[in-house]
Structure formats: structure tokens, C-alpha cells
Protein backbone atom coordinates (compact mmCIF):
# COMPACT_ATOMS: atom_id res chain seq x y z
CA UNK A 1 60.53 -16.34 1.13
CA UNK A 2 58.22 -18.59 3.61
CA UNK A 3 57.64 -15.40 5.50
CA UNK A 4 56.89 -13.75 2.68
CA UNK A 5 53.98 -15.87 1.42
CA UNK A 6 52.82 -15.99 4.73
CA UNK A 7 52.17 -12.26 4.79
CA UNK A 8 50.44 -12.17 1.68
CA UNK A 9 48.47 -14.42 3.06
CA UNK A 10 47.55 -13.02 5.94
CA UNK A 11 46.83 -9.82 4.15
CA UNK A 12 44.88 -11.44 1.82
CA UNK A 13 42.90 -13.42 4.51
CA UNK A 14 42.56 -9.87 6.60
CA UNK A 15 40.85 -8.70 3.47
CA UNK A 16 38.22 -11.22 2.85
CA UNK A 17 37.26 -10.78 6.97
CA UNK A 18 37.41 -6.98 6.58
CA UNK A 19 34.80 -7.13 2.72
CA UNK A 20 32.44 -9.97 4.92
CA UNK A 21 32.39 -7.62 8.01
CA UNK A 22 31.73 -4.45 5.78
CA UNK A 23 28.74 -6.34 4.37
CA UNK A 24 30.28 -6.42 0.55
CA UNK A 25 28.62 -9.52 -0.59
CA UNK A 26 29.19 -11.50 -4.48
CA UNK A 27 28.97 -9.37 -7.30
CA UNK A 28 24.92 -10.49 -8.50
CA UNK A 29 23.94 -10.07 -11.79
CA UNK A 30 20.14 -10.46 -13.18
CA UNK A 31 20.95 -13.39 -14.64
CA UNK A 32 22.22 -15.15 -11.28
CA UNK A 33 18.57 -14.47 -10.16
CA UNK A 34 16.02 -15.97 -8.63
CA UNK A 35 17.27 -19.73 -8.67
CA UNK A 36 14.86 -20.69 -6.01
CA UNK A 37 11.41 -20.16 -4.57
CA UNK A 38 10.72 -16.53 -3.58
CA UNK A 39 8.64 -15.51 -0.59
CA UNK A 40 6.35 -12.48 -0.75
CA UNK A 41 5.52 -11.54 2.73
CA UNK A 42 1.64 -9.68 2.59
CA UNK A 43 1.35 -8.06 5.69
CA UNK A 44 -2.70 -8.27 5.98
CA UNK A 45 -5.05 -10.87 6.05
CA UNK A 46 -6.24 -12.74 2.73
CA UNK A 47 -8.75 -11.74 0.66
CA UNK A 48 -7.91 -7.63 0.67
CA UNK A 49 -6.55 -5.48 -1.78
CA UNK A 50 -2.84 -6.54 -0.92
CA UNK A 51 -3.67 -9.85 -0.99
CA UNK A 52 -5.73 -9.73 -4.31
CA UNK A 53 -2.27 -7.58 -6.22
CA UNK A 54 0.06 -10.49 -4.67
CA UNK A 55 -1.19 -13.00 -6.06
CA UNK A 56 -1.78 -11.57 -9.86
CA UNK A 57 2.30 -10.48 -9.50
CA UNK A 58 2.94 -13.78 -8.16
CA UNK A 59 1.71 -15.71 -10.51
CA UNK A 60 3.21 -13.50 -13.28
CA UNK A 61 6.64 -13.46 -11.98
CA UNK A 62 6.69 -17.48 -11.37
CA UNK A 63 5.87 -17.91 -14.90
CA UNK A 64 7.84 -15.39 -16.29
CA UNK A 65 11.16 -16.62 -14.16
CA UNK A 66 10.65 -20.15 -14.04
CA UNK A 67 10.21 -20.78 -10.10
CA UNK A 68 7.37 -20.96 -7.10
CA UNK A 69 6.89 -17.25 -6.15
CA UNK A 70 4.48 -18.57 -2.58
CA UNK A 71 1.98 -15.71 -0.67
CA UNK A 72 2.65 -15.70 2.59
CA UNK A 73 0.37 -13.85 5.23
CA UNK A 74 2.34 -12.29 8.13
CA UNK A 75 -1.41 -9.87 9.50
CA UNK A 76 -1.63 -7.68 12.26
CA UNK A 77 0.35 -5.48 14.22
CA UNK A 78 0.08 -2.55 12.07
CA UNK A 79 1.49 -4.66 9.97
CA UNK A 80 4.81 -4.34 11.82
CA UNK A 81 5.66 -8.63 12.24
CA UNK A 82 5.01 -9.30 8.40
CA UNK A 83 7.51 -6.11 7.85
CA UNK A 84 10.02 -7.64 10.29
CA UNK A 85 10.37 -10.92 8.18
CA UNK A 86 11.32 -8.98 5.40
CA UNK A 87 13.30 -6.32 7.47
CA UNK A 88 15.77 -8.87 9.10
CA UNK A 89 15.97 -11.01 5.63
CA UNK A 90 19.21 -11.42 3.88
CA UNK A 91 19.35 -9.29 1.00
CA UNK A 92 19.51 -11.73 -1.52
CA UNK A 93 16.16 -11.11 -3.03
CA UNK A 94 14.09 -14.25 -2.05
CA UNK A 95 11.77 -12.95 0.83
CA UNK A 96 9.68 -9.61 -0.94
CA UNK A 97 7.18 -7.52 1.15
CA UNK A 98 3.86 -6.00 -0.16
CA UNK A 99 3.29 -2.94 1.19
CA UNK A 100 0.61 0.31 0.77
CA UNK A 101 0.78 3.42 2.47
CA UNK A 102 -0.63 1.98 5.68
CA UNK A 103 2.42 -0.33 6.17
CA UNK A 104 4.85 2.64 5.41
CA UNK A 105 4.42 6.27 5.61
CA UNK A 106 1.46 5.80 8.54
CA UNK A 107 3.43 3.73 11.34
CA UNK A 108 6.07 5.90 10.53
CA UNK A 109 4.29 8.75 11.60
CA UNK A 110 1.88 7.01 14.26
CA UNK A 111 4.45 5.02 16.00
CA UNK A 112 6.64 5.66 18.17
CA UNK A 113 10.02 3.52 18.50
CA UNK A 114 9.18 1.84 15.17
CA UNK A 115 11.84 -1.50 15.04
CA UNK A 116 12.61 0.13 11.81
CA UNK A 117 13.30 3.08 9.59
CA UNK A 118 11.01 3.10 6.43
CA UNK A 119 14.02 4.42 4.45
CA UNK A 120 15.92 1.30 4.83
CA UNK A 121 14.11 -0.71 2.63
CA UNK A 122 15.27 -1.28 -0.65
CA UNK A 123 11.90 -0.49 -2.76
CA UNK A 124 11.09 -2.10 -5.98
CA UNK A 125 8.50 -0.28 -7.17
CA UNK A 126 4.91 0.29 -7.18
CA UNK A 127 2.11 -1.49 -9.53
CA UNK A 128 -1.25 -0.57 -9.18
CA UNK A 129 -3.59 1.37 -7.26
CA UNK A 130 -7.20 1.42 -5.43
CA UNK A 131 -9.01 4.58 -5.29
CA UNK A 132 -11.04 5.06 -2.63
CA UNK A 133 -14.66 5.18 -2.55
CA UNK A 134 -17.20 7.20 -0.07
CA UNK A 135 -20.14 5.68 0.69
CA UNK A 136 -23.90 5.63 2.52
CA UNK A 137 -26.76 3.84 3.26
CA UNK A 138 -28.83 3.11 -0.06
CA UNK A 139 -31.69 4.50 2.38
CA UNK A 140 -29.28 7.67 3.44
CA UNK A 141 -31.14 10.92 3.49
CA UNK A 142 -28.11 12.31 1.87
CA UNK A 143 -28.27 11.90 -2.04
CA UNK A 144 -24.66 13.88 -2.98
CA UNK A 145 -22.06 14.42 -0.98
CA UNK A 146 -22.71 18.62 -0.77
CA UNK A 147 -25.52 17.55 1.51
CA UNK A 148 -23.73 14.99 3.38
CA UNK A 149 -21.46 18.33 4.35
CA UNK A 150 -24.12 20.43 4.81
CA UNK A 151 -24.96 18.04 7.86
CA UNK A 152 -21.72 17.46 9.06
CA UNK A 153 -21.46 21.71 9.40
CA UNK A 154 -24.50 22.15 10.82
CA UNK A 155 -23.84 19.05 14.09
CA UNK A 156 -20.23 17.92 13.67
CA UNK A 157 -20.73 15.63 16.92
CA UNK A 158 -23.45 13.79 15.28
CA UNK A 159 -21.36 12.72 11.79
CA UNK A 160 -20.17 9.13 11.99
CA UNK A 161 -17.52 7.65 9.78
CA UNK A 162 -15.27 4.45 9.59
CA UNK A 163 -12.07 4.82 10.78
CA UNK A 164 -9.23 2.10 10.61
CA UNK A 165 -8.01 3.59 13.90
CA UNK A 166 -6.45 6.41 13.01
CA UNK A 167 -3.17 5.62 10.72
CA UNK A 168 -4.87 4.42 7.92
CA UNK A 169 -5.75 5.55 4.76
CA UNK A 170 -9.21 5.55 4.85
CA UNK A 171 -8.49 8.46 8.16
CA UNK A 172 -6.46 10.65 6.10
CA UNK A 173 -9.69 10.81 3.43
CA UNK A 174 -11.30 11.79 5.84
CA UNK A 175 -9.48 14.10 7.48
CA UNK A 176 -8.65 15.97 4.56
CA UNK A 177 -12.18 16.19 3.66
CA UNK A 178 -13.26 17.94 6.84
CA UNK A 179 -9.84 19.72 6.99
CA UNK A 180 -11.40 21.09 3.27
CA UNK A 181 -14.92 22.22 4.93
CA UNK A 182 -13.19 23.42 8.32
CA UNK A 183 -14.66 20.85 10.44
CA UNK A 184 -12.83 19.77 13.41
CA UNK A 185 -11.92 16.19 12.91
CA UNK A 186 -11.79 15.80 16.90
CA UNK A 187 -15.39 17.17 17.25
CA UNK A 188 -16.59 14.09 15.00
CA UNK A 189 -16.91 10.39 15.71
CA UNK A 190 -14.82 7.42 13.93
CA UNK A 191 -16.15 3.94 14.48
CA UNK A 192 -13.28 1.50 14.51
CA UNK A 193 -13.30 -0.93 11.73
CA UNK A 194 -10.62 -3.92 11.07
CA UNK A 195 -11.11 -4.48 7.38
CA UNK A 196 -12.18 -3.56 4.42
CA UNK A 197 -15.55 -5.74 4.45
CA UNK A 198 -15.86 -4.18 8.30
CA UNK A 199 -16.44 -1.09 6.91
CA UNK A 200 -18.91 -1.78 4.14
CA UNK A 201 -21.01 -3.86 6.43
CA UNK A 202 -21.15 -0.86 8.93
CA UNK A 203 -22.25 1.53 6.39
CA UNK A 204 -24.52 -0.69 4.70
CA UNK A 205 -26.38 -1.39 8.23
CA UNK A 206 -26.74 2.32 9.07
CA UNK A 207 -24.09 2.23 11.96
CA UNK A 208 -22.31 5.10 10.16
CA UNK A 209 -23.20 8.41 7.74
CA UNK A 210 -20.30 7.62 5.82
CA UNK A 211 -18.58 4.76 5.28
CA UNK A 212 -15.03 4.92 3.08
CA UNK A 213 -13.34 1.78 1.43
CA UNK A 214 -11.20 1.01 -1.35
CA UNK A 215 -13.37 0.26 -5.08
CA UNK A 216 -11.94 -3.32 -4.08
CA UNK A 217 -14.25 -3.56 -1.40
CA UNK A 218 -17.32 -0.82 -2.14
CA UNK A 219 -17.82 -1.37 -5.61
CA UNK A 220 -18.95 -5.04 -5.13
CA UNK A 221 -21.32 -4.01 -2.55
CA UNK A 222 -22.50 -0.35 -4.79
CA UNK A 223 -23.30 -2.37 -7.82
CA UNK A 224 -24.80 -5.17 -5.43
CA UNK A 225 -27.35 -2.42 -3.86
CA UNK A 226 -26.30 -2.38 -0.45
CA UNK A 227 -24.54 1.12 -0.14
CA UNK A 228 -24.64 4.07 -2.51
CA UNK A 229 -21.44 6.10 -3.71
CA UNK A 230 -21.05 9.60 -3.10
CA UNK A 231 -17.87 10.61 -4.31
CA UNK A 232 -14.52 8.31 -5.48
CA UNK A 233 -10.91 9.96 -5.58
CA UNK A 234 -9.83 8.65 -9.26
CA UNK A 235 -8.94 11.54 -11.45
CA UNK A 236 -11.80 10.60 -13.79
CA UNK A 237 -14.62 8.69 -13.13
CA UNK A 238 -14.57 4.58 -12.43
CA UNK A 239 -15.55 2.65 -15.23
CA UNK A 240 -17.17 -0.04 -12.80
CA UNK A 241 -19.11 2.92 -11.03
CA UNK A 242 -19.96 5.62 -13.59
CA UNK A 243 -22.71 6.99 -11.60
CA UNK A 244 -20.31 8.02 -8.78
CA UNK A 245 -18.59 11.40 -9.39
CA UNK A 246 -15.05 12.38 -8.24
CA UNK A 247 -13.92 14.87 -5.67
CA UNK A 248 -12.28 16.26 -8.54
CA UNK A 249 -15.78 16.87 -10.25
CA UNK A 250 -17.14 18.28 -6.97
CA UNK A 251 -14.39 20.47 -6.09
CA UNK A 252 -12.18 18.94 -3.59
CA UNK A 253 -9.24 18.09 -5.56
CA UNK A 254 -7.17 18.28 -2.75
CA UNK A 255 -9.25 16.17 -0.64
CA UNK A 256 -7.76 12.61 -2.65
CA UNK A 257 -6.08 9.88 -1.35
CA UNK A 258 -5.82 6.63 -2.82
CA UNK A 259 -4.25 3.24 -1.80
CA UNK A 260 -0.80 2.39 -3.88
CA UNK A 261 0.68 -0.87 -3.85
CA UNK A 262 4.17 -1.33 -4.28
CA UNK A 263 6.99 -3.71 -2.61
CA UNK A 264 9.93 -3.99 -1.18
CA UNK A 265 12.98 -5.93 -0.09
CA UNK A 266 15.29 -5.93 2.68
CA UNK A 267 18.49 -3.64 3.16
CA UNK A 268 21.09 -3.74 1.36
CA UNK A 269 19.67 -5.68 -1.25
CA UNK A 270 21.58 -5.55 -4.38
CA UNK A 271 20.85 -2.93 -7.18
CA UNK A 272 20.77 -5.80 -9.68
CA UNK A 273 18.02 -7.74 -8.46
CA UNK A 274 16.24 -4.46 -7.72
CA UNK A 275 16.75 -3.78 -11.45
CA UNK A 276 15.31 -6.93 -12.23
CA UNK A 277 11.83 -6.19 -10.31
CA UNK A 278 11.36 -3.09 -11.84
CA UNK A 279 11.94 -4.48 -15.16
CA UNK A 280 9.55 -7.33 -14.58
CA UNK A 281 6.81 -4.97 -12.81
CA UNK A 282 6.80 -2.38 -16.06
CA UNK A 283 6.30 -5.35 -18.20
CA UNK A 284 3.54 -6.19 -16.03
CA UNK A 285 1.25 -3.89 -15.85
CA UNK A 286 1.61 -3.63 -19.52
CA UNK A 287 0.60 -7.35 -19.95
CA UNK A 288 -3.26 -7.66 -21.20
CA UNK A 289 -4.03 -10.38 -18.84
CA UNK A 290 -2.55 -8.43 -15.79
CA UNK A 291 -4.57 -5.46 -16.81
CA UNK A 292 -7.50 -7.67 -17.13
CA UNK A 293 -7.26 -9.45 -13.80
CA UNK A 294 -6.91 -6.03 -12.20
CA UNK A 295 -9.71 -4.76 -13.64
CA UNK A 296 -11.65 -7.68 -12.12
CA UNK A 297 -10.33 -6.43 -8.97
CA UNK A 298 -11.06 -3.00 -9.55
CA UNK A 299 -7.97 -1.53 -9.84
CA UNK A 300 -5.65 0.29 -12.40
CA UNK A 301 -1.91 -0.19 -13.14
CA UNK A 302 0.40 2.60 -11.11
CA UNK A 303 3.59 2.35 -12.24
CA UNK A 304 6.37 3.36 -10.03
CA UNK A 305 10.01 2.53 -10.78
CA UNK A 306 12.07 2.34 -7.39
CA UNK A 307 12.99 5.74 -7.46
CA UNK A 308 9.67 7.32 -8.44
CA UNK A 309 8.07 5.12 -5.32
CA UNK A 310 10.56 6.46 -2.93
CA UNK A 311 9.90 10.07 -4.12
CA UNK A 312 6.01 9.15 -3.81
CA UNK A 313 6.73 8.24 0.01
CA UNK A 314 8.88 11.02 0.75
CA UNK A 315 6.33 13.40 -0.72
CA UNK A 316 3.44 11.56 1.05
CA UNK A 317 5.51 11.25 4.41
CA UNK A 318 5.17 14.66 5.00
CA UNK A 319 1.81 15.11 4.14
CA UNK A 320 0.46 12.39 6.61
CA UNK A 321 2.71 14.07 9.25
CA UNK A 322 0.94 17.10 8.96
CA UNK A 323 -2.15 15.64 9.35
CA UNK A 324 -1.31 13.97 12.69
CA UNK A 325 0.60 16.20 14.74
């Protein structure tokens, strides 16, 4: 009988070593979570459009679970470290990364040996999005965006833009634009910007013909006087900026590409507490205040559950490869 037990045992104990090795962790409900403070990684520095989302969801959440939800800022890199932090987490839900289509779908195009595979993640969802704005000089010669293209045709080498440095979202406007007018994006010249305010504060100085942020950044500095909107890539036009017509308006539907932002979690992370973001992120961008607070940002609620954000990348994966090749 002692040899018995003692088997059972055994088995037993090879069983719990075999379900920790496999990675098969406690069975989490919503209700076991968050019991602690929660870390959301932003990958950029403050004050951006990442930034800005963060902390509207972060106070939110904290109020609407009952613990600190803290901003951390994890920038540069391509925003590779800040992904990292999250990437190597344990999947238990209390370490969150902000991320946009320049922390996702572009480095996995752009660079090579990546430390990770963008498909790993477990994504939560997506909340809200910046369209993007193009921009001049309020002295610009160029009053409308046809004859900002009717220059570019006529000396392609002479047409200056801001570029975030290639994989970035304000590259694949542009490239799509002059992919539209069959301009040879090679035969141009991008000016390197690092931000958001970089590139407003180029354009506004002249050092560009066209400058291109998110409304985040531009509007401020449209409605302030120091640059002039040509064209924005909202489906309709921008309440802050009703002057400014779309590409949709001007022909180039095709041409749009806006800035999503979304999160996500580390692998492996359990379907519950996944559950429990989306929930708490379509709640959220029905809430008043949110919708209020991101209009002072100038942006508009994007809901994505998990699954409709990872059909969003997928989609948008491809088209950013086919841009860069």
C-alpha cells in the first residue's frame, strides 16, 4: 500500500512539473483582476498623442477598478525597449503597452531581426484615433493641395516633406500620396523629424513644402496661425478645422492613413483579463467625459475589440509592406 501512495504521488507531482513547464498557469477569472497597481508602458516621449490617450484610459480604468493604473515612458528605439518591458512581462495583466501603427506593423516591416514577432502579443483593443493633417507655410504659395501637386510634378527633386525616417506613419501619407500622382518617392526629399512638434515647427519656418502631423499636433498650431491645412484624412471633415477639406473631398480616397491607438499585453496572457479590457475600453469611449477629453485632444473614439484590432494589423501589415519593398 506504501508503494502505492507513493506512486500516486509521484504521478501527481510529475503532473504539476509537466502543467508549470507547459506554461498552464491558475484558472483567472475577471473578477480575480487587477488587485494591484497596473503599469502601462508608452513607448514615446510625454506629451504626444500616445501619451495624451494613456493617460485619459488611465485615469478611467483606476477609477473604474479601484487601483493606481501609473504611465510609464519607455521612448526611443523605434520604440523597441518600451515594447520589450511588456514583451518579456508575465502574463498576468499588470504591465500594458500603448501602441500605434508605428510601434507595430512599421518595425515589423522596417526591421530586420526584430527581438519579437508582432503576432505574439495578446491585443486588447484599440480606442481612438488621430487623423492626420497636411500642412504649409501660412505664407506658402500653394493655397490647395491640387497646386501643391502641380509643383511636386513639374520638379519632384525640389518638393520637401517631413519624414519620421522612413517607418512612420506620417511616410506612408506620403508615400501613398505621390504613389497616387506617380511621383517617385525616391526622386523627392524627406527632412528627418523626431516628433510631432519637430515637424510643425519645420513647416511653420519654411524648411519644408509640406509638413504632415497628427490633428494632435497641427491643429493647435492651424487655429494658432502658424501653418495652414491643406488636406486631413478623416472621412468627413474635422470639427476643430472645418476649413480644411479631406482627401476624400479632393479625390484621393486611397491616399488615407491615420494614427490608431490601441494596446496590448504580453504572451500568453489570459483570455479573461483580455475580456476584461475590451469590456472596459467599449465602455470607454462611450463615457461623455472620455469623449470630451478626447475631443480636447483632437481625437475621436475607434473602437476595436481584440479581434477587430488584430484583423486591422493584419490588413495594414501588408499594405505597409508593399510600400517598402
Amino acid at each position: 500500500m506504501k508503494k502505492t501512495r507513493l506512486r500516486i504521488s509521484g504521478c501527481g507531482l510529475f503532473v504539476l512539473v509537466f502543467l508549470f513547464i507547459v506554461g498552464v498557469g491558475p484558472a483567472y477569472t475577471k473578477d480575480d483582476y487587477p488587485t494591484k497597481a497596473i503599469d502601462i508602458i508608452v513607448p514615446t516621449s510625454p506629451g504626444g498623442s500616445q501619451d495624451l490617450t494613456t493617460r485619459i484610459l488611465a485615469a478611467y480604468v483606476s477609477k473604474k477598478w479601484n487601483v493606481p493604473v501609473n504611465v510609464v515612458h519607455k521612448p526611443g528605439g523605434n520604440s523597441i525597449p518600451g515594447s520589450m518591458v511588456v514583451q518579456e512581462a508575465p502574463p498576468d495583466g499588470y504591465a500594458i503597452l500603448n501602441i500605434t501603427s508605428s510601434g507595430t506593423t512599421f518595425p515589423a516591416v522596417g526591421i530586420k531581426n526584430l527581438p519579437f514577432n508582432i503576432y505574439d502579443r495578446a491585443y486588447l483593443g484599440i480606442t481612438n484615433v488621430f487623423p492626420q493633417v497636411m500642412i504649409v507655410p501660412t505664407n506658402s504659395p500653394f493655397k490647395s493641395l491640387k497646386e501643391l501637386i502641380e509643383d511636386i510634378k513639374k520638379d519632384p527633386g525640389a518638393f520637401t516633406w517631413t519624414s519620421g525616417g522612413g517607418m512612420f506613419t506620417q511616410d506612408m501619407l506620403a508615400r501613398k500620396l505621390l504613389k497616387a500622382i506617380n511621383v517617385d518617392v525616391n526622386k523627392t526629399k524627406p527632412v528627418l523629424t523626431q516628433a510631432g512638434a519637430t515637424q510643425v515647427t519645420l513647416t511653420a519656418g519654411g524648411n519644408v513644402k509640406l509638413g504632415i502631423g497628427s490633428t494632435g499636433t497641427t491643429i493647435p498650431a492651424i487655429q494658432g496661425g502658424m501653418v495652414r491645412g491643406l488636406a486631413v484624412t478623416s472621412k468627413s471633415r474635422f470639427p476643430a478645422i472645418p476649413d480644411v477639406p479631406t482627401l476624400t473631398e479632393l479625390g484621393y480616397d486611397s491616399v488615407s492613413f491615420d494614427i490608431w491607438v490601441g494596446f496590448s499585453g504580453p504572451p500568453k496572457l489570459p483570455a479573461p483579463i483580455v475580456e476584461k479590457w475590451e469590456q472596459a475600453f467599449g465602455e470607454m469611449v462611450k463615457d461623455p467625459d472620455v469623449i470630451s477629453k478626447l475631443k480636447n485632444i483632437h481625437s475621436t473614439p475607434f473602437y476595436h475589440t481584440a479581434s477587430q484590432m488584430l484583423t486591422l494589423i493584419k490588413k495594414e501589415h501588408e499594405e505597409v509592406a508593399s510600400f517598402f519593398k
